[in-house]
Protein backbone atom coordinates (compact mmCIF):
# COMPACT_ATOMS: atom_id res chain seq x y z
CA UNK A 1 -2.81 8.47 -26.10
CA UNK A 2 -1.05 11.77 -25.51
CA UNK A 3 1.86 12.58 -27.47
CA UNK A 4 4.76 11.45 -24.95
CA UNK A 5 6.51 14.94 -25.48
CA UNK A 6 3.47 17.35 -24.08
CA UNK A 7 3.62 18.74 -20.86
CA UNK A 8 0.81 19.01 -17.93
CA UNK A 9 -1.60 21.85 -18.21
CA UNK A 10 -1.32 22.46 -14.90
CA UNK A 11 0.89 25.17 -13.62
CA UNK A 12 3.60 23.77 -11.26
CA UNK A 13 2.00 26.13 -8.28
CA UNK A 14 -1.25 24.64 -8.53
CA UNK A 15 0.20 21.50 -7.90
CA UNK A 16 1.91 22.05 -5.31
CA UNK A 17 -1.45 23.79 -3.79
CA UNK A 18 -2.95 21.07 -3.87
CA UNK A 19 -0.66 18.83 -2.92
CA UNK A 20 -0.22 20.39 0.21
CA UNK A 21 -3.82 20.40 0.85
CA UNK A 22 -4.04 16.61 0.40
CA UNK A 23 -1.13 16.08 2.43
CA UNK A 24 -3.00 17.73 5.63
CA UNK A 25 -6.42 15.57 5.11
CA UNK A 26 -4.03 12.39 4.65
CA UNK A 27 -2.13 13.15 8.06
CA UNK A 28 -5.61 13.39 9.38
CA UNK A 29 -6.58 9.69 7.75
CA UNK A 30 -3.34 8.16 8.82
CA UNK A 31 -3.99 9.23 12.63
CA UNK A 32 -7.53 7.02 12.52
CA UNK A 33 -5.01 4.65 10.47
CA UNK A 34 -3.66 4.58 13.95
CA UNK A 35 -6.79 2.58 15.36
CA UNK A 36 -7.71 0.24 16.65
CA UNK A 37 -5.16 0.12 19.55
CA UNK A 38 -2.63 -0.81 19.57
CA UNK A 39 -1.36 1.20 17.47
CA UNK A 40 1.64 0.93 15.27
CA UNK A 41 5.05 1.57 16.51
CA UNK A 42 7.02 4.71 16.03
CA UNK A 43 10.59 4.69 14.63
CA UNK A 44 13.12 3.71 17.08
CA UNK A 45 15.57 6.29 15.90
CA UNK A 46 16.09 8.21 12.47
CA UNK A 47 19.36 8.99 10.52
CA UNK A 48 18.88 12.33 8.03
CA UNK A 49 21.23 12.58 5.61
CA UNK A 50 22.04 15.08 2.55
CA UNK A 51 20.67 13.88 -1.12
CA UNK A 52 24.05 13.55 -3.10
CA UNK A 53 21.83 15.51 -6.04
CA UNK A 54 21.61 18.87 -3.53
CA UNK A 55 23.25 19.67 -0.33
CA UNK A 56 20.06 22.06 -0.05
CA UNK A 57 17.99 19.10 0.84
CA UNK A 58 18.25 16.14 2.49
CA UNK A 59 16.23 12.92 3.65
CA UNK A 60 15.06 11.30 6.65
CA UNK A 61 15.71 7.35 7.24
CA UNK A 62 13.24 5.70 10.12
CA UNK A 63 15.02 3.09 11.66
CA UNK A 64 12.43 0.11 13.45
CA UNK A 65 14.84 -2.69 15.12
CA UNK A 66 14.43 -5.99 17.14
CA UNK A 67 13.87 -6.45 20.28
CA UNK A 68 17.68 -7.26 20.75
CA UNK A 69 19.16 -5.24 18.88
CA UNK A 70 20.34 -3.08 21.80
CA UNK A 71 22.89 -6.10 22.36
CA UNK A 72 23.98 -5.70 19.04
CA UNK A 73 27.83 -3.58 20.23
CA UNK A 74 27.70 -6.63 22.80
CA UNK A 75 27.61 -9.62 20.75
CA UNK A 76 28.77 -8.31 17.31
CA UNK A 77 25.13 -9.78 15.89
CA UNK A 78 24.46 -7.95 12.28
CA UNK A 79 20.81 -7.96 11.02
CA UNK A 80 19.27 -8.54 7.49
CA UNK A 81 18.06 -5.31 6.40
CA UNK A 82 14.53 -4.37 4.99
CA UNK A 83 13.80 -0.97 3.02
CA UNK A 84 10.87 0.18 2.83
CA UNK A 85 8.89 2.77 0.39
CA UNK A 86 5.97 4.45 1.22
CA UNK A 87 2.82 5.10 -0.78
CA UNK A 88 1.04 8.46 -1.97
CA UNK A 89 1.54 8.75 -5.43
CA UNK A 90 4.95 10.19 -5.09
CA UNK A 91 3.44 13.61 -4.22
CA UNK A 92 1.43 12.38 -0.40
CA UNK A 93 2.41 10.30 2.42
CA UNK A 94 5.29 9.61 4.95
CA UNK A 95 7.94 7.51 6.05
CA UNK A 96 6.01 6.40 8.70
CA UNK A 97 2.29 5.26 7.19
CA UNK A 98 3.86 1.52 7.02
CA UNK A 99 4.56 1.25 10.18
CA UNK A 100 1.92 -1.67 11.12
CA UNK A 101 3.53 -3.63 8.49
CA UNK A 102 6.95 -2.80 9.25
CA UNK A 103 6.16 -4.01 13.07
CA UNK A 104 5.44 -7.48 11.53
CA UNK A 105 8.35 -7.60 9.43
CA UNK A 106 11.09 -7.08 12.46
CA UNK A 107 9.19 -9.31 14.53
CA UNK A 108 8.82 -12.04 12.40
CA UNK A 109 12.47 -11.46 10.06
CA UNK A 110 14.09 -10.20 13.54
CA UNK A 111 15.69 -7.68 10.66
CA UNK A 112 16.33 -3.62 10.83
CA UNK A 113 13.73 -1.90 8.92
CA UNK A 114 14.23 1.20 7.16
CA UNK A 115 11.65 3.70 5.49
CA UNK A 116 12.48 5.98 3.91
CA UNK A 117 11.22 9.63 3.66
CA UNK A 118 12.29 10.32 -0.09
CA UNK A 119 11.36 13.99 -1.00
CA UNK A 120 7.86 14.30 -2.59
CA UNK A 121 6.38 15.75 -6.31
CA UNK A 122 6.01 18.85 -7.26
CA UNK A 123 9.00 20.44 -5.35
CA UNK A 124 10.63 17.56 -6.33
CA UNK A 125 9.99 15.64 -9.50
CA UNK A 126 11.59 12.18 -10.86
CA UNK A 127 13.84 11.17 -10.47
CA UNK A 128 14.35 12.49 -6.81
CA UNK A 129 12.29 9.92 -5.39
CA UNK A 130 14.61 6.95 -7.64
CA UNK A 131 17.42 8.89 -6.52
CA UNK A 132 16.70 9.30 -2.58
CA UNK A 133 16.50 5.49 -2.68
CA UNK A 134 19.94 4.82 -4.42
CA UNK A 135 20.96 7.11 -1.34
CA UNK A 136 19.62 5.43 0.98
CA UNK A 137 20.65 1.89 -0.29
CA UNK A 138 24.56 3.78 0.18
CA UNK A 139 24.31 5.33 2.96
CA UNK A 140 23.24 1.76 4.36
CA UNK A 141 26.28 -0.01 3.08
CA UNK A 142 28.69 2.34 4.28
CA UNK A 143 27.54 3.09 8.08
CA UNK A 144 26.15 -0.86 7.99
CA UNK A 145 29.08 -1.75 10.66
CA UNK A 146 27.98 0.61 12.81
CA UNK A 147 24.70 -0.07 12.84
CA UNK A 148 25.56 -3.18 12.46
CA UNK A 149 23.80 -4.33 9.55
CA UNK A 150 24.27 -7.35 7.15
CA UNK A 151 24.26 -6.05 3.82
CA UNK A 152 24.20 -9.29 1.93
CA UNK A 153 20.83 -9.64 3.12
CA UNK A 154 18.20 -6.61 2.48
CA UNK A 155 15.20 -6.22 0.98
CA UNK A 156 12.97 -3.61 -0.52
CA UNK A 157 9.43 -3.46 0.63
CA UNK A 158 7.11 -0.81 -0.85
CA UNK A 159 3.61 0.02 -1.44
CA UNK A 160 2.03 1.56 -4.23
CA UNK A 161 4.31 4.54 -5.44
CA UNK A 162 7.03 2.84 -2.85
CA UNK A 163 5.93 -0.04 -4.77
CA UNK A 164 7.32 0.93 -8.03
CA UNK A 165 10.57 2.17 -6.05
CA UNK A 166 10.70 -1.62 -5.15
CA UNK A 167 11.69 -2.06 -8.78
CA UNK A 168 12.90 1.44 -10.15
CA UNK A 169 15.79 1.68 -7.45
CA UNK A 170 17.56 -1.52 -7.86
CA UNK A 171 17.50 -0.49 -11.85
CA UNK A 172 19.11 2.59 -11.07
CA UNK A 173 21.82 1.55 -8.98
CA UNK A 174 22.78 -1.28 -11.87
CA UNK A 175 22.78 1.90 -13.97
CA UNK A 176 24.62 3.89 -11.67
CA UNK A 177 27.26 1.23 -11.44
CA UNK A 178 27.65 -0.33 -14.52
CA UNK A 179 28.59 3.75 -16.00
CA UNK A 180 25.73 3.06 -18.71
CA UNK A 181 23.02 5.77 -17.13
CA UNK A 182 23.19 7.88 -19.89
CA UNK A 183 23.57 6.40 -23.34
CA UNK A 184 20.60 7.82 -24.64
CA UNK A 185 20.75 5.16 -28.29
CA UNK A 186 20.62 1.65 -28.18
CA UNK A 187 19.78 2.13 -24.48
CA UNK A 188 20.50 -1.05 -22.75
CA UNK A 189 17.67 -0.57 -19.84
CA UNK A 190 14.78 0.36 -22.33
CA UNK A 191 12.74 -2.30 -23.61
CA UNK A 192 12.14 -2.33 -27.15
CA UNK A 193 8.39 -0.95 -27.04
CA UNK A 194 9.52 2.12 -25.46
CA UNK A 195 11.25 4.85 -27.52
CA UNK A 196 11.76 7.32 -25.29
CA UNK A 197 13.91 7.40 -21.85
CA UNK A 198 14.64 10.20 -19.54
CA UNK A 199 18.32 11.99 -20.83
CA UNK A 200 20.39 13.94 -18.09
CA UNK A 201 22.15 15.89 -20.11
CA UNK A 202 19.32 17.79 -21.44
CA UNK A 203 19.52 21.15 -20.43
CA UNK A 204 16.05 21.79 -20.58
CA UNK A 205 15.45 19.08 -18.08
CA UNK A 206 17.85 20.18 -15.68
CA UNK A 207 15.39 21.41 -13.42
CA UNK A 208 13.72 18.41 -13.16
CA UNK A 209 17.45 16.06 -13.43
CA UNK A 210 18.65 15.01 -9.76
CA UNK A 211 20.45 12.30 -11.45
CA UNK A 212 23.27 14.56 -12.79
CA UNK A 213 24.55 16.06 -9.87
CA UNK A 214 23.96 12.64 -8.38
CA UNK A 215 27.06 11.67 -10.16
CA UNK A 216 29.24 15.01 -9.10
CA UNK A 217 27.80 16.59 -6.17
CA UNK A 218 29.19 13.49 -3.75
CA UNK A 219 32.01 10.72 -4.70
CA UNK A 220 30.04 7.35 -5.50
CA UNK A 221 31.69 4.18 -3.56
CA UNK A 222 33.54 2.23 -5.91
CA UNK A 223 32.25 -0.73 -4.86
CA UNK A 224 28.90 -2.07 -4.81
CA UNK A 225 29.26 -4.61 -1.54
CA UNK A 226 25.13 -4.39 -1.04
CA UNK A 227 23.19 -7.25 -1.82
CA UNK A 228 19.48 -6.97 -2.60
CA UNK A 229 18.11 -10.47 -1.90
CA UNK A 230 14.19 -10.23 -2.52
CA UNK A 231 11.55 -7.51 -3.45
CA UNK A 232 8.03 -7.65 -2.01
CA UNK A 233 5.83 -4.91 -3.95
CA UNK A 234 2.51 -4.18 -2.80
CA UNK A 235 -0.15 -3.19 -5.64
CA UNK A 236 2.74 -1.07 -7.42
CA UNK A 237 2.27 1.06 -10.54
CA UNK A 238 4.71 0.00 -12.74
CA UNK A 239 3.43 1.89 -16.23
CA UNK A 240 3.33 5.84 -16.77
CA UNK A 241 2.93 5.12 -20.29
CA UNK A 242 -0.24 4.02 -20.95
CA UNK A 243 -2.76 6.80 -20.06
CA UNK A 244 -5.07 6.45 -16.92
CA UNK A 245 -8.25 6.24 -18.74
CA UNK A 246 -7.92 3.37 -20.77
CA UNK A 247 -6.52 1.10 -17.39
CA UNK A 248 -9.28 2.66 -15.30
CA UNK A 249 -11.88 1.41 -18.08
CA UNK A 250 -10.00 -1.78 -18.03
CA UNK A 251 -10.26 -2.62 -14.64
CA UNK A 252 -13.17 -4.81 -13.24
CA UNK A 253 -14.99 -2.45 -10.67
CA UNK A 254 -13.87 1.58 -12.48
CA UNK A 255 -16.04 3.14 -9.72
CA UNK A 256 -13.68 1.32 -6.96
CA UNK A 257 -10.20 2.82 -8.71
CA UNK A 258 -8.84 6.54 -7.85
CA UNK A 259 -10.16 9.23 -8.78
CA UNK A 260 -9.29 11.11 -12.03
CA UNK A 261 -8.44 14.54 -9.80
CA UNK A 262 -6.18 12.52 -7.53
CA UNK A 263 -4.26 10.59 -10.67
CA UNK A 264 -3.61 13.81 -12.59
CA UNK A 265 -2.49 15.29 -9.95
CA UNK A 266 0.19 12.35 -8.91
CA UNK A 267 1.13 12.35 -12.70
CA UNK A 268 1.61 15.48 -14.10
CA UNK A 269 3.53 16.31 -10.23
CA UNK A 270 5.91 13.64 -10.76
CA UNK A 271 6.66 13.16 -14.50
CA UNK A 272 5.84 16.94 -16.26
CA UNK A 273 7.69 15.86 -18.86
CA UNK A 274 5.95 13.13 -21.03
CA UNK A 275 9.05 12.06 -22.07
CA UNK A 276 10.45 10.77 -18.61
CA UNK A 277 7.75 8.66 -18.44
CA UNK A 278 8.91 5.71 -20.73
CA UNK A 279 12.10 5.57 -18.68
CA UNK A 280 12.39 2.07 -16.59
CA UNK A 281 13.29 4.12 -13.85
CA UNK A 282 9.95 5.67 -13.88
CA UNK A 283 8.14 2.59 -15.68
CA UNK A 284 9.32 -0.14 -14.46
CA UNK A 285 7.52 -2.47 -16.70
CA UNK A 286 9.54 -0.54 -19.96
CA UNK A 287 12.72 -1.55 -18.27
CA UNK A 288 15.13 -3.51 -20.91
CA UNK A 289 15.20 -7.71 -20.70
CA UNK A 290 18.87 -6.76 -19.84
CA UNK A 291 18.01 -5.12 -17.29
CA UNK A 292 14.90 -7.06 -15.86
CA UNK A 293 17.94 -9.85 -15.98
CA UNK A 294 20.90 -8.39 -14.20
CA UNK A 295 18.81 -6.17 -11.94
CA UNK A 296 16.28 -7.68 -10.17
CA UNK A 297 17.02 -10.57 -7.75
CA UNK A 298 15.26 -14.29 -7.95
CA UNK A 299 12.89 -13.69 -5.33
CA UNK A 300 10.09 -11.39 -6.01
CA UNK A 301 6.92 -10.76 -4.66
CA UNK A 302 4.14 -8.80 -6.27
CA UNK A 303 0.48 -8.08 -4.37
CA UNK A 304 -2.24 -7.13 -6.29
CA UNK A 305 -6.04 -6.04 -5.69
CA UNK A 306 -8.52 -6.90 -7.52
CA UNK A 307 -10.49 -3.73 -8.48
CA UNK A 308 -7.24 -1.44 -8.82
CA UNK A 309 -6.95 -0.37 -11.99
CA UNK A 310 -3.27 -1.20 -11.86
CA UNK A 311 -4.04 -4.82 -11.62
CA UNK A 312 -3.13 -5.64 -15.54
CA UNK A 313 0.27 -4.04 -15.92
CA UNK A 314 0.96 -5.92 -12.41
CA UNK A 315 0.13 -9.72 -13.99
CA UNK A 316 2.09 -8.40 -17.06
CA UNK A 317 5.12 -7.31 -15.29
CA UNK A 318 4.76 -10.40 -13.27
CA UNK A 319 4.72 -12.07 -16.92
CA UNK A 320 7.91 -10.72 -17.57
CA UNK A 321 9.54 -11.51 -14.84
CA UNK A 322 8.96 -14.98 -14.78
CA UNK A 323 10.22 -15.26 -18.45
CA UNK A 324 13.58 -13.87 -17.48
CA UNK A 325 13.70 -16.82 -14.89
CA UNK A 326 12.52 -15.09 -11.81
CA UNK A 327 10.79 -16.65 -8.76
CA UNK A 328 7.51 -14.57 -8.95
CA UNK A 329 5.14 -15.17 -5.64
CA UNK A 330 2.10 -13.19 -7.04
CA UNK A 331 -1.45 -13.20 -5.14
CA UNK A 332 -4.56 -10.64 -6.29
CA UNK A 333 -6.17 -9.92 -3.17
CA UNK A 334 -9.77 -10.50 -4.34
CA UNK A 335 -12.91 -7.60 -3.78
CA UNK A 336 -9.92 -5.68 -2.78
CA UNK A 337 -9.50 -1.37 -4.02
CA UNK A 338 -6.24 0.04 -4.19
CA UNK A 339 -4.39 1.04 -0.93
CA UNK A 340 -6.54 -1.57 0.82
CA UNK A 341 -4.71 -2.20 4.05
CA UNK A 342 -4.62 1.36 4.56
CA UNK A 343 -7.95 2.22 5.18
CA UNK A 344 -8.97 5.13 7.20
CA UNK A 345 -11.89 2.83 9.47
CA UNK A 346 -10.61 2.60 12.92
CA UNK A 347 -12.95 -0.31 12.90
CA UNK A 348 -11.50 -2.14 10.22
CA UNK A 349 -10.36 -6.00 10.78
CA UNK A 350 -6.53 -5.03 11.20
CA UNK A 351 -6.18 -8.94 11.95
CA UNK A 352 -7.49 -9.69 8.45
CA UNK A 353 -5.05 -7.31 7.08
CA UNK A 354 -2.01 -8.59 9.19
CA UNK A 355 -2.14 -12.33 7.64
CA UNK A 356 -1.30 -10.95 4.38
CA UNK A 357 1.66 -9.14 6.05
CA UNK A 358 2.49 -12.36 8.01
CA UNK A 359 2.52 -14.58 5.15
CA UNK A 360 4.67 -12.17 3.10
CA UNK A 361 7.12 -11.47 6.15
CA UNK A 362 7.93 -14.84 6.66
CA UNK A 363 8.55 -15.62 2.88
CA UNK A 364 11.47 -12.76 3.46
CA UNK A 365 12.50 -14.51 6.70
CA UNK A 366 13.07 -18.14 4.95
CA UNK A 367 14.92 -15.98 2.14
CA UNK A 368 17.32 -14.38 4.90
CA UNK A 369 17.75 -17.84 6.47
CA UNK A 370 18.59 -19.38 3.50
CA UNK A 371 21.17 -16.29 2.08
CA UNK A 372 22.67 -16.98 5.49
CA UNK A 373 22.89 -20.80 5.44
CA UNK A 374 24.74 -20.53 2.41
CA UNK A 375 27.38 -17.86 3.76
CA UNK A 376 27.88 -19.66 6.50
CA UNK A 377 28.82 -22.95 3.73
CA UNK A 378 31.03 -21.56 1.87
């Protein structure tokens, strides 16, 4: 295993060369993702707003609604509320590439959906991505009236790299909240088998550190009013920690897992510094019994594939959750690769992939029904 202190051999240019690159051939795959007809839906309107880390930058939120939500101003109806996180190894993809599943969740939930367009490794390193979904997750609660949103309903939805924002957001906004973010001894969020945990107030990371200015660049609400009801994470990777190789040797079918090229690239573009990579925020699997505890709601759901080489640390984390008393609906899709449903083949069986969405969307659905039966008796 590499010492968790080195640092990528890869000059940060490179990177971002290449990232670029793969960003053009994936806009290319995503536009056959399109087929067959019909195709998915496009948002129904967007929100951008400024990252509190940077008023240089900000980040686009993609807003898919019910079919009556237009009579929302008329009838003073608020919807449950599900966030979504796109895929691409933190460096590829857009808000947009879930949109298929996104279309089943408001139809079946009858909830606003949300993806988000966090900003993307190398320009922008962890823990941007973490920190565009705390953002996001704020900027929800306080315009929520007047997009009339129910806040004590929402969910986060992600795949892959949105997967692991499923988990690493909620854990940073407990952090954010409870003023613990940056004890860097005794750390309350780090599990015991980690020794290491990304520190803010390292000037040599500052370059890398959104999470500082997150605190002084823009007033955080005082109150945290949002309530995160359920996660459903699809085939997330949850461990930076333990190096590529040895999971990609682990995993049933290694010739069916990504490529080496494509992995180093996602890693050393997101986490250059070794040492961030332990952090829950990053790891989610590292995170802290406390925090697995106080963070994460009952209700989790966890989709994994088969031949993805992330398919261990998934039944692990799963492991773990369930020991800290948390409903955990897990299901390995089997003969399955990683990324799946998001195949390229505009002749794919898009129904096939759709009852795996279905089922999922209306476990969220019963979940919002029953958060709202329970309002409505107290």
């Amino acid at each position: 295993m590499a010492p968790l202190t080195s640092s990528p051999s890869t000059s940060r240019p490179v990177l971002l060369i290449k990232a670029i690159i793969l960003r053009i051939f994936m806009r290319i795959g995503m536009f056959f993702h399109g087929y067959p007809l019909p195709g998915p839906p496009t948002p129904h309107f967007t929100r951008k707003l400024p990252v509190r880390s940077t008023r240089s930058h900000s980040i686009t939120l993609h807003f898919y609604t019910p079919k009556d939500y237009a009579q929302a101003p008329l009838n003073g109806k608020k919807y449950p509320i599900v966030v979504n996180f796109h895929g691409g190894g933190f460096c590829l993809g857009h808000a947009t590439d879930d949109a298929r599943w996104v279309e089943v969740v408001t139809k079946t939930t009858n909830a606003v959906a949300v993806s988000v367009g966090y900003r993307l490794a190398p320009e922008h390193p962890f823990p941007a991505a973490v920190d565009d979904g705390v953002d996001a997750l704020l900027y929800l609660q306080e315009h929520a009236s007047e997009l009339h949103l129910d806040i004590s309903r929402v969910t986060l939805s992600g795949f892959s790299a949105g997967g692991n924002l499923v988990f690493a957001v909620p854990f940073r906004l407990r952090a954010l909240f409870s003023e613990l973010e940056f004890q860097d001894t005794n750390h309350p969020f780090l599990s015991s088998a980690s020794s290491s945990i990304h520190n803010s107030s390292r000037p040599d990371l500052h370059h890398h550190d959104s999470s500082r200015k997150l605190l002084t660049t823009t007033p955080i609400p005082t109150h945290l009013d949002l309530q995160i009801v359920s996660l459903v994470s699809w085939y997330p990777i949850l461990d930076f920690v333990l190096p590529r190789e040895v999971r990609r040797n682990r995993s049933v079918y290694p010739e069916k897992s990504l490529p080496e090229r494509l992995t180093t690239l996602f890693d050393d573009s997101y986490l250059p510094n070794h040492a961030d990579r332990a952090s829950p925020f990053a790891s989610p699997i590292h995170a802290s019994d406390h925090l697995l505890s106080h963070a994460i709601p009952t209700d989790v759901f966890i989709y994994m594939c088969e031949w993805d080489m992330l398919l261990h640390e998934g039944q692990q984390f799963v492991h773990r959750l369930e020991k800290q008393g948390k409903k955990v609906r897990s299901m390995m899709i089997e003969q399955s690769k990683h990324a799946w449903d998001k195949s390229v083949n505009p002749f794919r069986d898009q129904e096939k992939i759709d009852v795996f969405y279905l089922a999922a969307a209306e476990q969220m659905r019963r979940i919002f029904e029953r958060v709202s039966g329970e309002a409505e008796g107290c």
